[in-house]
Protein backbone atom coordinates (compact mmCIF):
# COMPACT_ATOMS: atom_id res chain seq x y z
CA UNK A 1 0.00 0.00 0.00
CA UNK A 2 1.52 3.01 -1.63
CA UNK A 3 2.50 5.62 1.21
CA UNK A 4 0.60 8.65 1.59
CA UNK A 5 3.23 10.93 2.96
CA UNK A 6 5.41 10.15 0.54
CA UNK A 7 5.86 13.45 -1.58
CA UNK A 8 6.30 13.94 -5.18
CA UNK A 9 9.84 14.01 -6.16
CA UNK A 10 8.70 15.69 -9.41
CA UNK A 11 6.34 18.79 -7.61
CA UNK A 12 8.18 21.80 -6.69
CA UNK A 13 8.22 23.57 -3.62
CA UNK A 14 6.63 26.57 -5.75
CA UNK A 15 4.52 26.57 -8.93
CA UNK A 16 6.26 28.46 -11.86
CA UNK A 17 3.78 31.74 -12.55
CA UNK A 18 2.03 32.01 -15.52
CA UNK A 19 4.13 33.46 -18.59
CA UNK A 20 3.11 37.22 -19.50
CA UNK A 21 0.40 37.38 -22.22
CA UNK A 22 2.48 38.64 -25.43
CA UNK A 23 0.56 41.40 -25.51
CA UNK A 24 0.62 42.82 -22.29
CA UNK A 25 4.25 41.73 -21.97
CA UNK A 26 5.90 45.54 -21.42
CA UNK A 27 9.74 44.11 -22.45
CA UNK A 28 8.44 42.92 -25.32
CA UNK A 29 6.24 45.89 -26.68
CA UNK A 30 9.10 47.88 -25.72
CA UNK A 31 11.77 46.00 -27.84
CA UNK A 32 12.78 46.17 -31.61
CA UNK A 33 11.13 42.91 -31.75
CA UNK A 34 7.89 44.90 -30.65
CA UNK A 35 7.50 47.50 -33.73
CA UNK A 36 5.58 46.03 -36.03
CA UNK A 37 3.08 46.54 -33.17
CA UNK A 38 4.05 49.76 -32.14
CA UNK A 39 3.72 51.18 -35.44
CA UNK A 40 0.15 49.16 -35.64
CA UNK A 41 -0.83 50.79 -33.17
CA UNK A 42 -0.28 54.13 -34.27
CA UNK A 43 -2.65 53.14 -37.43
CA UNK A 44 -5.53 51.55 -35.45
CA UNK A 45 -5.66 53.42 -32.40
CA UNK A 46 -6.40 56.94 -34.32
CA UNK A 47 -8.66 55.02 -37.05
CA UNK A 48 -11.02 54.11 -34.55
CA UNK A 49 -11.04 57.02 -32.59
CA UNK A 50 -11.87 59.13 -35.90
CA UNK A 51 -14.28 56.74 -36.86
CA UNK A 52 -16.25 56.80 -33.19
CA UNK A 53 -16.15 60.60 -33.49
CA UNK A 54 -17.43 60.45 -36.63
CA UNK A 55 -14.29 62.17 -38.74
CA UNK A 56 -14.74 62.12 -42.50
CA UNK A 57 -11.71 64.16 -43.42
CA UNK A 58 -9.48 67.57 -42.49
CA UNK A 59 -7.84 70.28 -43.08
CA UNK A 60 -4.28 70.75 -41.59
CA UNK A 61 -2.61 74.17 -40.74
CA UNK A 62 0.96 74.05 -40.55
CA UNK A 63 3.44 77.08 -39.00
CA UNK A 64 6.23 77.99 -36.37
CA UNK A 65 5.87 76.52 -32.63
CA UNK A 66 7.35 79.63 -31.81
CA UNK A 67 4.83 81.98 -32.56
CA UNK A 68 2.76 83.80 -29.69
CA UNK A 69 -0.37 85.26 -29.44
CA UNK A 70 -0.44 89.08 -29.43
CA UNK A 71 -1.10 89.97 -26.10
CA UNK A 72 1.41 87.29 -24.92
CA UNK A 73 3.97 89.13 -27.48
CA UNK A 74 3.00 92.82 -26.31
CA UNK A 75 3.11 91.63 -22.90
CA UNK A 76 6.80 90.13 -22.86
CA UNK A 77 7.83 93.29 -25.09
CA UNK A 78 6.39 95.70 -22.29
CA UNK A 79 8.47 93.54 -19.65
CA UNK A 80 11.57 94.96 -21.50
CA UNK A 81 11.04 98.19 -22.04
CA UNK A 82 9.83 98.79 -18.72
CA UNK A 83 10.22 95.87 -16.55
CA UNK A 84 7.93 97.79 -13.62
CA UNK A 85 5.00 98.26 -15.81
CA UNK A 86 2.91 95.07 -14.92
CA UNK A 87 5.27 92.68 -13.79
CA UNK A 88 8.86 92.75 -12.47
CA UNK A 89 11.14 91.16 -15.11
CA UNK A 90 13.16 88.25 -14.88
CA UNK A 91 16.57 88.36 -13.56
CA UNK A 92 17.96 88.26 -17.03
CA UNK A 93 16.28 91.39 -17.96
CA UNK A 94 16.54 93.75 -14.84
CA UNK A 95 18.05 97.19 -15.87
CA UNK A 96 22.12 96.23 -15.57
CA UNK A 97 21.63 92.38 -16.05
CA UNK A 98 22.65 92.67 -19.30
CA UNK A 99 25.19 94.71 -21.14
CA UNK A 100 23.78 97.06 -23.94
CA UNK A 101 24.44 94.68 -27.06
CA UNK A 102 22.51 92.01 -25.46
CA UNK A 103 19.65 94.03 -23.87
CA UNK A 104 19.15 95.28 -27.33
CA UNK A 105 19.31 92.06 -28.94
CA UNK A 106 16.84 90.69 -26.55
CA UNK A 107 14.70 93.75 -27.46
CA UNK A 108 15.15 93.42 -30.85
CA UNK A 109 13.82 89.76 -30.82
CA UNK A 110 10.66 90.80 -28.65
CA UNK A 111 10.15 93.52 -31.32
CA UNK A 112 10.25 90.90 -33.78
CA UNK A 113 7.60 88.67 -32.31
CA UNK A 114 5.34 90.92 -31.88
CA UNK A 115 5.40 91.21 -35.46
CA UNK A 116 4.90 87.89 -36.00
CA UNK A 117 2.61 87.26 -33.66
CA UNK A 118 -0.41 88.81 -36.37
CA UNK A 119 0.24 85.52 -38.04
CA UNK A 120 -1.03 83.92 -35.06
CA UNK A 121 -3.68 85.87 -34.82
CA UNK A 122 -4.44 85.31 -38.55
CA UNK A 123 -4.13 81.77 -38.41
CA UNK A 124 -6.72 81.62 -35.16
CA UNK A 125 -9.70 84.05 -37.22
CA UNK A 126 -9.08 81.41 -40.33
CA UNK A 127 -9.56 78.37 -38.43
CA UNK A 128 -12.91 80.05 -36.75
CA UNK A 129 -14.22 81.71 -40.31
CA UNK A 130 -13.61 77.71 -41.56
CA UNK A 131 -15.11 76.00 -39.13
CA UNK A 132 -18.14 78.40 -39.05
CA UNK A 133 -18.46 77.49 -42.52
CA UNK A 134 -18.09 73.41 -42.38
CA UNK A 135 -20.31 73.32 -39.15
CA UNK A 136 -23.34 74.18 -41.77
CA UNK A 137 -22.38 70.94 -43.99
CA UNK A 138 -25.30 68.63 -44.37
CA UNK A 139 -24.01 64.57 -43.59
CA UNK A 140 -23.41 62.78 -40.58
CA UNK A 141 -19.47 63.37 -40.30
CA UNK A 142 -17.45 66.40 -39.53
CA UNK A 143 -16.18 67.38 -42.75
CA UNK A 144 -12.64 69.44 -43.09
CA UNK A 145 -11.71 69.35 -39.04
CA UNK A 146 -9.29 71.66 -38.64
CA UNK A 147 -6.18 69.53 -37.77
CA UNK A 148 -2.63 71.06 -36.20
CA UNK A 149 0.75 69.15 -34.86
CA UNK A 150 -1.11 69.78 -31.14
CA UNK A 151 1.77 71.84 -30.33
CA UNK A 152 2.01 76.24 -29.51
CA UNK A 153 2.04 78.83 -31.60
CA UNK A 154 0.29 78.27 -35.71
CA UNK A 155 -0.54 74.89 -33.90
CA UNK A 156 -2.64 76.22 -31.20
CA UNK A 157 -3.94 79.04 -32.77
CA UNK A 158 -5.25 76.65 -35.35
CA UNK A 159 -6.66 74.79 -32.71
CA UNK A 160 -8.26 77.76 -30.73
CA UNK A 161 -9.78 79.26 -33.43
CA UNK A 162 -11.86 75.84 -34.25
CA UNK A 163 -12.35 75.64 -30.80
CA UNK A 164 -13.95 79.43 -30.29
CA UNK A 165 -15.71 78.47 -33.56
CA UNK A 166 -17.48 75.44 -31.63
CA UNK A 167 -16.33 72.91 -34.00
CA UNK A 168 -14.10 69.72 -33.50
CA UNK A 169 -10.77 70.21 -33.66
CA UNK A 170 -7.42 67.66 -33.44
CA UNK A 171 -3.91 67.70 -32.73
CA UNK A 172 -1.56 65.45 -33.75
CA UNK A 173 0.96 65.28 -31.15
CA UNK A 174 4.80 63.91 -30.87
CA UNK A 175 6.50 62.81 -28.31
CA UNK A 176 9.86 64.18 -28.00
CA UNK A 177 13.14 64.33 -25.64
CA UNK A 178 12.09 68.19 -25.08
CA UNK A 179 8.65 67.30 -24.19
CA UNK A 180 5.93 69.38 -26.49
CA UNK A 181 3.14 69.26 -24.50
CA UNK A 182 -0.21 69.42 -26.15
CA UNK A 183 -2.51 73.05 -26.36
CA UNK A 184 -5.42 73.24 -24.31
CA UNK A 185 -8.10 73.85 -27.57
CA UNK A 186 -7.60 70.34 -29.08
CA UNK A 187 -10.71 68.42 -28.54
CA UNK A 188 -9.92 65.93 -25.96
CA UNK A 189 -11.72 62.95 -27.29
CA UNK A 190 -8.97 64.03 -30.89
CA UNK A 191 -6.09 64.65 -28.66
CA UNK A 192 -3.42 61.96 -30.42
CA UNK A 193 0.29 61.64 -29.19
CA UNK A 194 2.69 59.57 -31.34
CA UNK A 195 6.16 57.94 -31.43
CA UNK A 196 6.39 57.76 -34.72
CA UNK A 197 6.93 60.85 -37.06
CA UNK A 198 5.72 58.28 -40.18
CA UNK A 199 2.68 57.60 -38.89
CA UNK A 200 2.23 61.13 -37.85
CA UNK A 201 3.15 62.45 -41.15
CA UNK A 202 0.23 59.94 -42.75
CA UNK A 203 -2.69 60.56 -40.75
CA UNK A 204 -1.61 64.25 -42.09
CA UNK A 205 -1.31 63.74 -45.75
CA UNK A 206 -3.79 61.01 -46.07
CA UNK A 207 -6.93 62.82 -44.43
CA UNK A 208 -6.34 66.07 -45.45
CA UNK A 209 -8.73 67.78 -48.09
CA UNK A 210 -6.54 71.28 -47.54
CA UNK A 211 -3.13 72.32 -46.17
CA UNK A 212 -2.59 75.78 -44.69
CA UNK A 213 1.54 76.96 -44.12
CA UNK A 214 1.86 79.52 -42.17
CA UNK A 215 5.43 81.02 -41.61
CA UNK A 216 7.57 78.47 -39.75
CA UNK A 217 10.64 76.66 -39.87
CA UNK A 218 12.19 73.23 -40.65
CA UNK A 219 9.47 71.47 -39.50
CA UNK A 220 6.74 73.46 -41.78
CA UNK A 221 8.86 73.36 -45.03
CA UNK A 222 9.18 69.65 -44.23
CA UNK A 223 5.56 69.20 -44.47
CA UNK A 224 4.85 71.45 -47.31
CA UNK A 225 7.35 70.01 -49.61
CA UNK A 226 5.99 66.27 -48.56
CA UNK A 227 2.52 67.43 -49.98
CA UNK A 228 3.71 69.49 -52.65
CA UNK A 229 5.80 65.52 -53.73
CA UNK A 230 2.60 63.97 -53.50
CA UNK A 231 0.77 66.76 -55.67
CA UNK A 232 3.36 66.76 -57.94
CA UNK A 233 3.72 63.33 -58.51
CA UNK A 234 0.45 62.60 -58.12
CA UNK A 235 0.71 59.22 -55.62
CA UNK A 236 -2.67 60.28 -53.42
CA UNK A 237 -5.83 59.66 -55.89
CA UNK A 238 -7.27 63.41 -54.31
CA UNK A 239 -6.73 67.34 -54.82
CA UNK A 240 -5.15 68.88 -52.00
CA UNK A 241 -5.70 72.43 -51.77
CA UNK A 242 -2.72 73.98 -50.43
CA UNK A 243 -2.56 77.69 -49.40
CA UNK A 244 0.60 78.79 -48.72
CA UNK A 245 0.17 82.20 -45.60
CA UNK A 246 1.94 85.03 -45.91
CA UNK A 247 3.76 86.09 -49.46
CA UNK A 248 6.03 88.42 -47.70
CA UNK A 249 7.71 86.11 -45.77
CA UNK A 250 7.88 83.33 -47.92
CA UNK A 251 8.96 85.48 -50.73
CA UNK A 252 12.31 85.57 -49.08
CA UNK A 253 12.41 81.89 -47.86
CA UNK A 254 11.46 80.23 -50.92
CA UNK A 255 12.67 80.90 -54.80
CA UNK A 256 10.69 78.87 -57.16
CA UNK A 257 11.50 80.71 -59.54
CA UNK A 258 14.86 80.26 -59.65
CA UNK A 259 13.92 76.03 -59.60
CA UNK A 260 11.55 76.08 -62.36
CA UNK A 261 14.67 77.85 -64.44
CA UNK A 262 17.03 75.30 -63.41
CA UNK A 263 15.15 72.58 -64.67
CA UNK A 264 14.87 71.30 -61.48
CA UNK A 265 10.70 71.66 -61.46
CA UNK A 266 8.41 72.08 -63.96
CA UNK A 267 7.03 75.68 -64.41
CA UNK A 268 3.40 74.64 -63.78
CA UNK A 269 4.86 73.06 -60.26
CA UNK A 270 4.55 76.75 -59.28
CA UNK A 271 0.74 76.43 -59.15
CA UNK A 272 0.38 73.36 -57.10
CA UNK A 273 -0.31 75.94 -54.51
CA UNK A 274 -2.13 79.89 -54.27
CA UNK A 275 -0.31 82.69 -51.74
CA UNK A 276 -2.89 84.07 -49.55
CA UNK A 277 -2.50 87.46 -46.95
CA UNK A 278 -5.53 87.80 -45.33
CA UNK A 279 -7.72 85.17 -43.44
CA UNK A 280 -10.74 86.23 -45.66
CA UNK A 281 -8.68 85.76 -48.55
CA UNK A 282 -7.29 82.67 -48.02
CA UNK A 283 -10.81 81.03 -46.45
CA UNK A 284 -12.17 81.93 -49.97
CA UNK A 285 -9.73 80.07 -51.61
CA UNK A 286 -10.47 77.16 -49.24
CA UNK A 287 -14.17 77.29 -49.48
CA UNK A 288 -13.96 77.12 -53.49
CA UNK A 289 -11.12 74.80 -53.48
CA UNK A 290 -13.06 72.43 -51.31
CA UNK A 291 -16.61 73.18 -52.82
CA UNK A 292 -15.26 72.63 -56.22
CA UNK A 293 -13.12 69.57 -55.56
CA UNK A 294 -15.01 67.68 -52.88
CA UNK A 295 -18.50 68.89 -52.23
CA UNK A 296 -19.93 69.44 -55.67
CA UNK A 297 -22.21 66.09 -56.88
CA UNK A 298 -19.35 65.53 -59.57
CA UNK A 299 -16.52 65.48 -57.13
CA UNK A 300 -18.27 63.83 -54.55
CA UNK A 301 -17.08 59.65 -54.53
CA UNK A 302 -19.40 56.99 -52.21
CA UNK A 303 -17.71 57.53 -49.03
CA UNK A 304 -17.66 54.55 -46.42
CA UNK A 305 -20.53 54.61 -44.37
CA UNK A 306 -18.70 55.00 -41.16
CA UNK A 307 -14.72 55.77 -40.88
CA UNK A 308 -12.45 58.60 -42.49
CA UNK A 309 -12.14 58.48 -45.66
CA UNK A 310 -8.15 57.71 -45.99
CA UNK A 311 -7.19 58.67 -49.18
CA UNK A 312 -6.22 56.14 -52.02
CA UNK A 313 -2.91 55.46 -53.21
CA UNK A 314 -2.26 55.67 -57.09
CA UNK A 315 -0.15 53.10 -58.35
């Protein structure tokens, strides 16, 4: 008779916890191995938020981060000049902080955004004339949301002016080492942060109906020239309006011109996009741009009955 206090030689002292599930398994989302689903996730994750809130398709303003809004701009410039006026100054900028070359640069750079900050204000009364206007659009989606990189300056102007407008409005956030946090118009529930500039740069290009560039740097003649490719080329099976903000400014930033005579460009390249000064300027050129192109019965194709309409890619 077998002996019942005999253990099993084969049971452990402890039983071995149950493996991770691959998909909640941090070290592995986290690893090279990992981003095919990272990058998934950037594609699914904003799909099915735009298609629970209903998001047909946008229109994205581009412009410098750096950019304030014209009180903010008057306010810092007032600091300067007289640093008892409303607030005391920072260190930096008390009277004999600073030797006269650099107080004067300093000044000069306040000056400077206060100038720029109209184009703030500009960009803020266009995205509120637009989304007065696509508010009134018969359908069951938001048509032409205004959309901004989620960051300051063009980006939340963009973003306030939709909001002040009582429309929808998204940012497309990225996460970098110098954290840019996200502006307090975006719409909450369209409030998107991603690792990835790639996937960042499609949900850009491939919902977008319009682009708007505003004065900016690096970042904004990245993104115009990557829609300007796909114009030119003709890879997205769309129009993209693009409105390019400010003549003055980009006059002396960009020569055309001198590409088409090089060869480099064709001369009709030139009118893949329209200069615009004013906001009521350039939101007629949107209006008729979009009316023409994608509201009018002709230009209108069956749309899915529920989801963005991503644009197609021409082979």
């Amino acid at each position: 008779m077998p002996n019942s206090n005999n253990k099993n030689p084969d049971a452990g002292e402890h039983e071995l916890d149950p493996a991770p599930l691959a998909y909640l398994n941090p070290d592995f989302l986290n690893s090279p191995d990992g981003r095919i689903l990272r990058i998934l996730a950037e594609y699914s994750e904003p799909l099915a938020r735009f298609r629970r809130e209903k998001i047909q398709d946008t229109v994205v303003f581009f412009g410098s981060a750096r950019f304030a809004s014209m009180s903010q701009a008057e306010q810092e410039l007032l600091i300067l000049e007289k640093p008892g006026a409303a607030k005391a100054a920072g260190p930096e900028h008390q009277p004999g902080a600073l030797d006269g070359d650099a107080l004067q640069a300093t000044l000069k750079r306040a000056q400077a955004a206060v100038e720029m900050a109209r184009y703030y204000e500009e960009a803020r009364k266009l995205a509120h004339m637009l989304t007065e206007w696509t508010t009134t659009l018969p359908g069951k989606r938001h048509r032409f949301v205004v959309t901004s990189g989620g960051g300051p300056g063009i980006m939340e102007a963009a973003n306030r002016g939709a909001r002040e407008a009582g429309g929808k409005t998204i940012g497309l956030n990225i996460r970098l080492p110098f954290e840019q946090f996200p502006n307090q118009f975006i719409s909450p529930e369209l409030n998107f942060e991603f690792h990835y500039f790639f996937m960042r740069k499609y949900w850009f290009a491939y919902l977008a109906k319009a682009l708007v560039v505003f004065p900016g740097g690096f970042g904004t003649l990245d993104e115009l020239f990557e829609i300007l490719t796909l114009a030119q080329t003709q890879k997205l099976a769309k129009k993209i309006i693009t409105v390019v903000y400010g003549k003055q400014y980009w006059s002396r930033v960009l020569n055309l011109e001198a590409m088409a005579d090089s060869g480099v460009i064709s001369p009709q390249d030139t009118n893949l996009f329209s200069f615009c000064d004013t906001p009521e300027e350039a939101f007629q050129c949107l209006k008729d741009g979009l009316t023409k192109f994608h509201l009018e019965p002709h230009a209108v194709r069956p749309a899915p009955e529920e989801g963005p309409e991503i644009a197609k890619t021409l082979p």
